[in-house]
PDB file of N, CA and C in Angstrom:
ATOM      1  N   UNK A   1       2.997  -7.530 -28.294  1.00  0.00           N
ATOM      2  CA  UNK A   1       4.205  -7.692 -27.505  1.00  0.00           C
ATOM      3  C   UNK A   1       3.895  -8.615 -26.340  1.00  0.00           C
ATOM      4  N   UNK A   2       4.580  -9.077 -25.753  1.00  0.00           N
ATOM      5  CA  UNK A   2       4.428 -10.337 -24.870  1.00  0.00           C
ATOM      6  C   UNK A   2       5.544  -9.320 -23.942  1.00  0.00           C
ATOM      7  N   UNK A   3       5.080  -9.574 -22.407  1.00  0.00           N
ATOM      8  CA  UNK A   3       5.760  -9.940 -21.207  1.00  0.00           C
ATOM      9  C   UNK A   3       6.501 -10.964 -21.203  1.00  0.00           C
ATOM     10  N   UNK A   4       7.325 -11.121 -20.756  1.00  0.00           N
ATOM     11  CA  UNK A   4       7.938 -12.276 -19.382  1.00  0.00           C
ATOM     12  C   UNK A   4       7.390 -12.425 -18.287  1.00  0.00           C
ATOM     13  N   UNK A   5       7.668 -13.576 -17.522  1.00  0.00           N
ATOM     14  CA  UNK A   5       6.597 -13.620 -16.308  1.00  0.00           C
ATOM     15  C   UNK A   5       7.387 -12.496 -15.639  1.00  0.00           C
ATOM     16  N   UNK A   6       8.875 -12.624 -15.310  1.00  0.00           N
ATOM     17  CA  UNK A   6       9.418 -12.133 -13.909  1.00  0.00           C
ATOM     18  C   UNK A   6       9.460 -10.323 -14.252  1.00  0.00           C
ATOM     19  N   UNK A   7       9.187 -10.012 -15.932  1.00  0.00           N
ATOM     20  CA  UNK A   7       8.899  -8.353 -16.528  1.00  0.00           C
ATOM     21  C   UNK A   7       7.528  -8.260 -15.825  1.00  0.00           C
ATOM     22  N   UNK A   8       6.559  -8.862 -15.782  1.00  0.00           N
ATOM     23  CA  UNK A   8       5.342  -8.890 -15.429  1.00  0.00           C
ATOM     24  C   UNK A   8       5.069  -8.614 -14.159  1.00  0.00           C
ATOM     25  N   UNK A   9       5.376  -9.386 -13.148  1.00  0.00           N
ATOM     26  CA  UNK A   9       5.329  -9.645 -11.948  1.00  0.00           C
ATOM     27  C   UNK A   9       6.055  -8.516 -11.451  1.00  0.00           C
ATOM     28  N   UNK A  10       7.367  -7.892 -12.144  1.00  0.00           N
ATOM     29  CA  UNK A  10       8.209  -6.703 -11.384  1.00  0.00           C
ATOM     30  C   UNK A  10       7.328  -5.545 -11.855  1.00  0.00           C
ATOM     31  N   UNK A  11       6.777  -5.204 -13.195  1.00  0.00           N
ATOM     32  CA  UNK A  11       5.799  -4.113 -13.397  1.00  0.00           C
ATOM     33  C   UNK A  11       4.775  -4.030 -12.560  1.00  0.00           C
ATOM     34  N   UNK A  12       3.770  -5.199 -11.893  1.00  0.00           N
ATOM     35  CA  UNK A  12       2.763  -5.660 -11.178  1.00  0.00           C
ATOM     36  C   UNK A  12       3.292  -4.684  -9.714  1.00  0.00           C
ATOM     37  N   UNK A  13       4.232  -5.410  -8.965  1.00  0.00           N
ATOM     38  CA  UNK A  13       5.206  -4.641  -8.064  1.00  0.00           C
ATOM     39  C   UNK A  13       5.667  -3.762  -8.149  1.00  0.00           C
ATOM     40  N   UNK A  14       5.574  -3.218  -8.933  1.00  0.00           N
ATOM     41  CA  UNK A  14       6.216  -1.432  -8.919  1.00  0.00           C
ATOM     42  C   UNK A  14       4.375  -0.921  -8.839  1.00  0.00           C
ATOM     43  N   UNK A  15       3.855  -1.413  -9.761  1.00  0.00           N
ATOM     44  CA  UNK A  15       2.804  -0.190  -9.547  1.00  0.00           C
ATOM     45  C   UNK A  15       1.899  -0.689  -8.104  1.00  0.00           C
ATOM     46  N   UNK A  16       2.019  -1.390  -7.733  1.00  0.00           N
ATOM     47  CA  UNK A  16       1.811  -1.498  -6.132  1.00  0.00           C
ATOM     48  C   UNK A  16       2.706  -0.881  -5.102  1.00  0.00           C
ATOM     49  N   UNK A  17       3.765  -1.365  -5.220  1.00  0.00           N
ATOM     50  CA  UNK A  17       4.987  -0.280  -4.491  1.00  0.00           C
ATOM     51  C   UNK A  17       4.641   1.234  -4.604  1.00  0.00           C
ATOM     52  N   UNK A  18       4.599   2.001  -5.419  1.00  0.00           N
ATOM     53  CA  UNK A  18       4.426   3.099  -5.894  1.00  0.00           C
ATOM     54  C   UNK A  18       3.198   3.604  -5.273  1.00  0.00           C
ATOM     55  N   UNK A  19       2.150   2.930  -5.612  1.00  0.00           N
ATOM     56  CA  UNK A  19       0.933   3.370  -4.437  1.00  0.00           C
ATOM     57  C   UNK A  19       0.792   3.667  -3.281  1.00  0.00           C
ATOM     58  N   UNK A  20       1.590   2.441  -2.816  1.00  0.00           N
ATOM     59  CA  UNK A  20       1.942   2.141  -1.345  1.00  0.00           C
ATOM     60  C   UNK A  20       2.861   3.325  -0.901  1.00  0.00           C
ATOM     61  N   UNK A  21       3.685   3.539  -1.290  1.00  0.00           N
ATOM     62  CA  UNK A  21       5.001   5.012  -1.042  1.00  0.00           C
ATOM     63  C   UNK A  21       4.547   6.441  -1.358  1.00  0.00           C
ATOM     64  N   UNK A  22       3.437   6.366  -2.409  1.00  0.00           N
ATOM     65  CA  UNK A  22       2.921   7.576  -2.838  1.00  0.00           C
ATOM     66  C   UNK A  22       1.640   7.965  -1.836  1.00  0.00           C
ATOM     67  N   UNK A  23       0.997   7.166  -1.244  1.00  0.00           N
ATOM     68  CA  UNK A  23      -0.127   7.012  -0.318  1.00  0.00           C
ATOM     69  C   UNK A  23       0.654   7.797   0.907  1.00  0.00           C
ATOM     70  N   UNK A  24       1.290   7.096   1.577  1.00  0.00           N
ATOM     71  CA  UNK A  24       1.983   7.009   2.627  1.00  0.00           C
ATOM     72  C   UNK A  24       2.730   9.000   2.481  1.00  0.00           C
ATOM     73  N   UNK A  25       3.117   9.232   0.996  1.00  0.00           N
ATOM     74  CA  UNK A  25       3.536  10.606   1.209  1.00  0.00           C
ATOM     75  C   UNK A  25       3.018  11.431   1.542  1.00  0.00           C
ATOM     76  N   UNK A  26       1.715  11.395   0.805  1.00  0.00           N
ATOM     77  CA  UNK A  26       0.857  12.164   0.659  1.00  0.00           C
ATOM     78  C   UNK A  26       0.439  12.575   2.307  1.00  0.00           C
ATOM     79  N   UNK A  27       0.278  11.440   2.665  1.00  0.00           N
ATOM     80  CA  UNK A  27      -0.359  11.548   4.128  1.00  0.00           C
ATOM     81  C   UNK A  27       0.325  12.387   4.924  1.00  0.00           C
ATOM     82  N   UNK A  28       1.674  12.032   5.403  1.00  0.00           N
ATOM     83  CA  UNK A  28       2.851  13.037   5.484  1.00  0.00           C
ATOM     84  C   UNK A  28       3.152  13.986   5.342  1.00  0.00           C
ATOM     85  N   UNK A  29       2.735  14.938   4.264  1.00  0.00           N
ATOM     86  CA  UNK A  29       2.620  15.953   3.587  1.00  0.00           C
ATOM     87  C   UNK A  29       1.556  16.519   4.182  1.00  0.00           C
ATOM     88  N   UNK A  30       0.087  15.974   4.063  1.00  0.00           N
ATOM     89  CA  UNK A  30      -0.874  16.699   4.611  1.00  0.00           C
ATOM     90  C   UNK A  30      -0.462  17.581   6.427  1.00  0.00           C
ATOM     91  N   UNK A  31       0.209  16.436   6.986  1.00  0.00           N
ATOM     92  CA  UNK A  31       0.331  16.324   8.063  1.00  0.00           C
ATOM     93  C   UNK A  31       1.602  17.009   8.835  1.00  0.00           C
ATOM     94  N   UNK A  32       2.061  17.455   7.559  1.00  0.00           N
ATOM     95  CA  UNK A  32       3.174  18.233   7.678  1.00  0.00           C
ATOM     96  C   UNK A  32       3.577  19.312   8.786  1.00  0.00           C
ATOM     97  N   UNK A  33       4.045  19.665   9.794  1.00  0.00           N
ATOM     98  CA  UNK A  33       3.807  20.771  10.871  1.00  0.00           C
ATOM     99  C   UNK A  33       5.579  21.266  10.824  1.00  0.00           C
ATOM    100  N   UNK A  34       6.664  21.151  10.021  1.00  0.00           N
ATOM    101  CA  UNK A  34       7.439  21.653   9.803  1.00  0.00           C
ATOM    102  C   UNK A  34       7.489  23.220   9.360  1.00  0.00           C
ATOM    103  N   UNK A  35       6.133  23.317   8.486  1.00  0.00           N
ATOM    104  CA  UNK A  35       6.194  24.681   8.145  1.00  0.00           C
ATOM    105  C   UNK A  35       6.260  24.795   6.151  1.00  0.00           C
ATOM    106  N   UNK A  36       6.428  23.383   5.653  1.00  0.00           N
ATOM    107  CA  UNK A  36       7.357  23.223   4.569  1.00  0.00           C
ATOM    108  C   UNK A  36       5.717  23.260   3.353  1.00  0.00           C
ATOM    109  N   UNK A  37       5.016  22.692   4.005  1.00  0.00           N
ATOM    110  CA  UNK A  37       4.131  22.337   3.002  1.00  0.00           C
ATOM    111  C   UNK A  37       2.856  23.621   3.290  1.00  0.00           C
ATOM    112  N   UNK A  38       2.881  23.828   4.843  1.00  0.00           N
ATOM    113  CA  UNK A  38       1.608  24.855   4.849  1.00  0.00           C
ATOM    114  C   UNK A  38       2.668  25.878   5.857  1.00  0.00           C
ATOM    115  N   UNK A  39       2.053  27.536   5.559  1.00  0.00           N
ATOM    116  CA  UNK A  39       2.583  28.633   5.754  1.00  0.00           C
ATOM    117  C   UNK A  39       2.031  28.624   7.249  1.00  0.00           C
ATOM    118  N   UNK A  40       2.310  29.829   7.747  1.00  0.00           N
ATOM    119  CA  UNK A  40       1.617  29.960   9.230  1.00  0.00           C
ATOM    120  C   UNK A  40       0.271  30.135   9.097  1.00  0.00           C
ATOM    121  N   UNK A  41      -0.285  30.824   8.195  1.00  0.00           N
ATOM    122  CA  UNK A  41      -1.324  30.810   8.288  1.00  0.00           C
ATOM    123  C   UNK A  41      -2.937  29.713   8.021  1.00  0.00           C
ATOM    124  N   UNK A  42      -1.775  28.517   7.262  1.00  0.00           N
ATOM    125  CA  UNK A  42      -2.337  27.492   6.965  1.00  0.00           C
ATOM    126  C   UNK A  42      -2.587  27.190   5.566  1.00  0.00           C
ATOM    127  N   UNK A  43      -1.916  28.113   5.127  1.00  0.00           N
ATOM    128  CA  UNK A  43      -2.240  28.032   3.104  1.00  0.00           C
ATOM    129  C   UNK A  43      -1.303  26.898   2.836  1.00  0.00           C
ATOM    130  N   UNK A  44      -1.269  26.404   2.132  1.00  0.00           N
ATOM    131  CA  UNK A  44      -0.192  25.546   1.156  1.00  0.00           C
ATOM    132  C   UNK A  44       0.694  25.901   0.266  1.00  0.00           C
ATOM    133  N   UNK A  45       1.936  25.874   0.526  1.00  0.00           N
ATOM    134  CA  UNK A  45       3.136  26.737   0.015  1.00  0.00           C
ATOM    135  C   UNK A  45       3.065  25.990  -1.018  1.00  0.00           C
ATOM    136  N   UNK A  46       4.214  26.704  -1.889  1.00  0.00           N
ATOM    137  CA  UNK A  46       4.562  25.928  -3.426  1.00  0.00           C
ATOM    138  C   UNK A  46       5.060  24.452  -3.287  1.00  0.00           C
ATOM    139  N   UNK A  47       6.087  24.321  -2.051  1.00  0.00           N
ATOM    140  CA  UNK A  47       6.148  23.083  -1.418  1.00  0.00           C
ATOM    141  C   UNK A  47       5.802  22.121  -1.424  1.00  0.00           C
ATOM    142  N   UNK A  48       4.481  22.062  -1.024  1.00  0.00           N
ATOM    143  CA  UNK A  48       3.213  21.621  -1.160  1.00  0.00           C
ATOM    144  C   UNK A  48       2.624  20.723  -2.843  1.00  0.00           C
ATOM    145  N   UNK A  49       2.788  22.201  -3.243  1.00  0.00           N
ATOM    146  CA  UNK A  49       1.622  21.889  -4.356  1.00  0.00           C
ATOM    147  C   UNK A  49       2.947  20.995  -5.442  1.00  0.00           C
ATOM    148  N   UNK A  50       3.899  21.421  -5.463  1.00  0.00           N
ATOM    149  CA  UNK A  50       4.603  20.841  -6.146  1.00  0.00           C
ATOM    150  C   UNK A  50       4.808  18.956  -6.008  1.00  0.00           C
ATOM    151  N   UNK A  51       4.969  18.894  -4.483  1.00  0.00           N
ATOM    152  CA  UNK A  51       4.774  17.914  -4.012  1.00  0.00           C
ATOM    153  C   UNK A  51       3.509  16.635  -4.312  1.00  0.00           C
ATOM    154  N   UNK A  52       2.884  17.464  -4.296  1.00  0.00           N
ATOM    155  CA  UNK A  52       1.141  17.209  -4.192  1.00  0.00           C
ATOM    156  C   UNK A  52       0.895  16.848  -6.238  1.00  0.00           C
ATOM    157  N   UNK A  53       1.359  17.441  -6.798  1.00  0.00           N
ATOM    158  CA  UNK A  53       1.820  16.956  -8.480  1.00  0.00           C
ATOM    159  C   UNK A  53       2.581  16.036  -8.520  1.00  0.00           C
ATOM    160  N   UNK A  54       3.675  15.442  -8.276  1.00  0.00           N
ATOM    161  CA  UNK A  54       4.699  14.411  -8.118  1.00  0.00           C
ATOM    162  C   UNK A  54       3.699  13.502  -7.997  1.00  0.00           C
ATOM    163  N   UNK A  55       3.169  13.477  -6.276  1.00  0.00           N
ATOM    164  CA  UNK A  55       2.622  11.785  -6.118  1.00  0.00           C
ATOM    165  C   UNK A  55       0.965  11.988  -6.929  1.00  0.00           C
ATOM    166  N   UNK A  56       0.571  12.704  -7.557  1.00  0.00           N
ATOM    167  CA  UNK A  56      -0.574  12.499  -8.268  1.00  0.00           C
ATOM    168  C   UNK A  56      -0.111  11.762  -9.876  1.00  0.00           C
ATOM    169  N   UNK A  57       1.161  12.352 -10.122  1.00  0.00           N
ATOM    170  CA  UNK A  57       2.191  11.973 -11.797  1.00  0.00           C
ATOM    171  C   UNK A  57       2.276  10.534 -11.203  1.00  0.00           C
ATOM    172  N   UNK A  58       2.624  10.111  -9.771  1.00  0.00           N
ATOM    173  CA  UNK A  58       2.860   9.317  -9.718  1.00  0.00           C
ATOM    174  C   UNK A  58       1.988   8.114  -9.294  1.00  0.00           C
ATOM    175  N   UNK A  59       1.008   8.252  -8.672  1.00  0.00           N
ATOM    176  CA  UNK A  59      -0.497   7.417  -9.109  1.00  0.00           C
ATOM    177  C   UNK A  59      -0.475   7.674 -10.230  1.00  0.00           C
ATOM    178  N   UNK A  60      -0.739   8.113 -11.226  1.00  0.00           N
ATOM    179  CA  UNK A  60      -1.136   7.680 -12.584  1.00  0.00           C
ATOM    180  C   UNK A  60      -0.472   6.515 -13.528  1.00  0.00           C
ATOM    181  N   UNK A  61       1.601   6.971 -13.094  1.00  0.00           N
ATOM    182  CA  UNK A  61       1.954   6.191 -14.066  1.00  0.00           C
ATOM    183  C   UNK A  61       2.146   4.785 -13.289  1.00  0.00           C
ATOM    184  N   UNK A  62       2.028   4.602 -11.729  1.00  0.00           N
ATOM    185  CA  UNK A  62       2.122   3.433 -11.183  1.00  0.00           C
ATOM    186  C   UNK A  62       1.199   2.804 -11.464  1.00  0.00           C
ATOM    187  N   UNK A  63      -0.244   3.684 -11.692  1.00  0.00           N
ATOM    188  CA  UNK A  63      -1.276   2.885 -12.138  1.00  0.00           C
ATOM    189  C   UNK A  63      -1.014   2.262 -13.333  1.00  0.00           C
ATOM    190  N   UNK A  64      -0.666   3.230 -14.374  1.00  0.00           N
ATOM    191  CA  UNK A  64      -0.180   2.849 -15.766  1.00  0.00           C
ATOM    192  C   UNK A  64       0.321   1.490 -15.917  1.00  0.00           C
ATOM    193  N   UNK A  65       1.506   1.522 -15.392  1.00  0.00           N
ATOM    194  CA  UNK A  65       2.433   0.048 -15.075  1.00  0.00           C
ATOM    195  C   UNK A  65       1.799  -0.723 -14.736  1.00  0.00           C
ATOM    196  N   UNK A  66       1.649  -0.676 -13.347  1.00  0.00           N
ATOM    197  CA  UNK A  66       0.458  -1.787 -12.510  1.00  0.00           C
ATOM    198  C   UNK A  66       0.016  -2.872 -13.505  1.00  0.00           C
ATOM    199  N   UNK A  67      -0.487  -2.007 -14.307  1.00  0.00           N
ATOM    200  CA  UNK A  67      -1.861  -2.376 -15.227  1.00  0.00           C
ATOM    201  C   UNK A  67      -1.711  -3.078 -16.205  1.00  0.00           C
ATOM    202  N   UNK A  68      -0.479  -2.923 -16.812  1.00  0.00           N
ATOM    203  CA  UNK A  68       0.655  -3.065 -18.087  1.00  0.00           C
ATOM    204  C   UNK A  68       1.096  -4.670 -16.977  1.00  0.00           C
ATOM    205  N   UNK A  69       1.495  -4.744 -16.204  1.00  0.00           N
ATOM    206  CA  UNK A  69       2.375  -6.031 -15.082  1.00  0.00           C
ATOM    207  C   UNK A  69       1.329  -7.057 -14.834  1.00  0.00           C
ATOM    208  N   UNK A  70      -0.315  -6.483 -14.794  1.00  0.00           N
ATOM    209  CA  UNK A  70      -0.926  -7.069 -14.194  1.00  0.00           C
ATOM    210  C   UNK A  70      -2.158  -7.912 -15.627  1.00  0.00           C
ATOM    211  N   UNK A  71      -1.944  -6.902 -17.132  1.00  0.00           N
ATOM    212  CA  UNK A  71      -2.306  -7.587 -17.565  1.00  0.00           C
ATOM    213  C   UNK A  71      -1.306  -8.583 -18.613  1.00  0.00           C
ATOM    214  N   UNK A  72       0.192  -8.757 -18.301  1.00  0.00           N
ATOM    215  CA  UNK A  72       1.052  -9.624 -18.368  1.00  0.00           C
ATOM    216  C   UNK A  72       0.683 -10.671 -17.656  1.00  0.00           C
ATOM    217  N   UNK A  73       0.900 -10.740 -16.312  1.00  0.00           N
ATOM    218  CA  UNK A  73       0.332 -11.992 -15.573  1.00  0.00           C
ATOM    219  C   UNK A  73      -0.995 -13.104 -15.531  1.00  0.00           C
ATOM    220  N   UNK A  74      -2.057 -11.892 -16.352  1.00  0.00           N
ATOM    221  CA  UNK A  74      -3.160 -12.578 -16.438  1.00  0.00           C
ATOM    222  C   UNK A  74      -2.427 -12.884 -17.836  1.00  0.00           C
ATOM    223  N   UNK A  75      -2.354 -12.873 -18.925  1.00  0.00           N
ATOM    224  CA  UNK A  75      -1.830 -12.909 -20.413  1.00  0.00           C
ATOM    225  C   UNK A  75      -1.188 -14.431 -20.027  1.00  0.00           C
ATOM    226  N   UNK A  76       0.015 -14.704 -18.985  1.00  0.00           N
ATOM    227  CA  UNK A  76       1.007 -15.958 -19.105  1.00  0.00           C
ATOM    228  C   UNK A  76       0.017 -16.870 -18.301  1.00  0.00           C
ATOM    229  N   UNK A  77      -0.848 -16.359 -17.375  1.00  0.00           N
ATOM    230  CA  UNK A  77      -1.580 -17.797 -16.782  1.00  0.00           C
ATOM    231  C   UNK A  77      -2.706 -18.353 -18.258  1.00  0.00           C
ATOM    232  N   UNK A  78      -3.635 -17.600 -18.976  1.00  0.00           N
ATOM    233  CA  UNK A  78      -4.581 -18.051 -20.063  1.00  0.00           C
ATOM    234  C   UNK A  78      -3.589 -18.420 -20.774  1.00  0.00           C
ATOM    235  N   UNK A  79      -2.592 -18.219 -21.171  1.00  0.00           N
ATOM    236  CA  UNK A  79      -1.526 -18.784 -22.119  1.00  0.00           C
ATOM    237  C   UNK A  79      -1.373 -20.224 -21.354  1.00  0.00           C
ATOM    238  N   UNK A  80      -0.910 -20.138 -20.188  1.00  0.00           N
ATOM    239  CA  UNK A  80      -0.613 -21.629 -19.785  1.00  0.00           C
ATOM    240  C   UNK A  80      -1.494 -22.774 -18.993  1.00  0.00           C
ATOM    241  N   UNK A  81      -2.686 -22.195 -19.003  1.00  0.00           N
ATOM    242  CA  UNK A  81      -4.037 -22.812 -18.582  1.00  0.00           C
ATOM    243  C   UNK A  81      -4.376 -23.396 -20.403  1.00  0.00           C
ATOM    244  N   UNK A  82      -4.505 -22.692 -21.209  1.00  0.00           N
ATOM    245  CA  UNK A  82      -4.401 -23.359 -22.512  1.00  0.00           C
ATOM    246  C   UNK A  82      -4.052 -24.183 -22.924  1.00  0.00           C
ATOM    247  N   UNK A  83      -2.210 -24.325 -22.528  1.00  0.00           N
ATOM    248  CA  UNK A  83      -1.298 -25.237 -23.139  1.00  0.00           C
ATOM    249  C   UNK A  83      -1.564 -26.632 -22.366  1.00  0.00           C
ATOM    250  N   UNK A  84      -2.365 -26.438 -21.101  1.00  0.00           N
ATOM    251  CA  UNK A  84      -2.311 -27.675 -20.679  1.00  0.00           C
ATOM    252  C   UNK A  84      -3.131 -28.669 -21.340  1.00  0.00           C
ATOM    253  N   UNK A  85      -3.002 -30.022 -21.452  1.00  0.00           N
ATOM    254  CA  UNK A  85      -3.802 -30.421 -22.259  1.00  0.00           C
ATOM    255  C   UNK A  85      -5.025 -31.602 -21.491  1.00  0.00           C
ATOM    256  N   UNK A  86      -5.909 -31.657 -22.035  1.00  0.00           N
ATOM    257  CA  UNK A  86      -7.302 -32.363 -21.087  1.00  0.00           C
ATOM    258  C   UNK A  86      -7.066 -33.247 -20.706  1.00  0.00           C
ATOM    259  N   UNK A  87      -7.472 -33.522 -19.626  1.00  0.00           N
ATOM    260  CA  UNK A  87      -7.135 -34.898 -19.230  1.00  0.00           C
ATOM    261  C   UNK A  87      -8.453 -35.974 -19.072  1.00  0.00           C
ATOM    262  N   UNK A  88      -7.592 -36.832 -20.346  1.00  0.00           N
ATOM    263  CA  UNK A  88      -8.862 -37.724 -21.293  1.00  0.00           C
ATOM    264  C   UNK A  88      -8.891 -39.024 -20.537  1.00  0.00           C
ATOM    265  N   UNK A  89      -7.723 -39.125 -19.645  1.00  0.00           N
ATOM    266  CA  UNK A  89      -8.392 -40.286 -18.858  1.00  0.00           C
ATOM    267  C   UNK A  89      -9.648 -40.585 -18.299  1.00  0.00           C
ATOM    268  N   UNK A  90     -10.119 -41.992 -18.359  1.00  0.00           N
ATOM    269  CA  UNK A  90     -11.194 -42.389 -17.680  1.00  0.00           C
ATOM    270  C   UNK A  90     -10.678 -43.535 -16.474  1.00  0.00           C
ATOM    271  N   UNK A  91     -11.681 -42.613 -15.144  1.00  0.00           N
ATOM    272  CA  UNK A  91     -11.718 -43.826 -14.230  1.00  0.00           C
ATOM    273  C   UNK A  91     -12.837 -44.560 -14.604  1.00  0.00           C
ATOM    274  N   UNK A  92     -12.308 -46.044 -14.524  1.00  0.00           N
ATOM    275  CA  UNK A  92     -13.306 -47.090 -14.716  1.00  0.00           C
ATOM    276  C   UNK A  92     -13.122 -48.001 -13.583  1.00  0.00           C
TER     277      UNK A  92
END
């Protein structure tokens, strides 16, 4: 199956996006002092852990993609580094 560049480049960008938003939750979450993610006593509510599954599902399949976008992009540049053709000129 073949990519498109701009299928490529948007898969590439999602699984970077996704890192970037899933990183950023996580952190948030740890840091949580609402009450939502850790109990008073400091355990980690279901809240939490449920939470804490989401952005792990979600590193995986951003990675997934990423990976899928990123080896599209490498795929259309060797495709078009190929097609170019040598350049047989001589300076004399």
């Amino acid at each position: 199956m073949k990519l498109s560049r701009p299928v490529s480049w948007f898969l590439l960008a999602f699984g970077v996006w996704s890192w970037f938003i899933w990183i950023t939750f996580v952190k948030n979450l740890w840091k949580d002092g609402s009450g939502l993610a850790f109990d008073d006593a400091g355990d980690p509510t279901a809240y939490f852990w449920v939470h804490l599954l989401l952005a792990v599902a979600s590193f995986l399949l951003g990675t997934a993609i990423g990976v899928i976008g990123f080896r599209g992009v490498r795929a259309l540049r060797r495709e078009a580094a190929s097609e170019k053709p040598a350049d047989t000129s001589s300076a004399s």
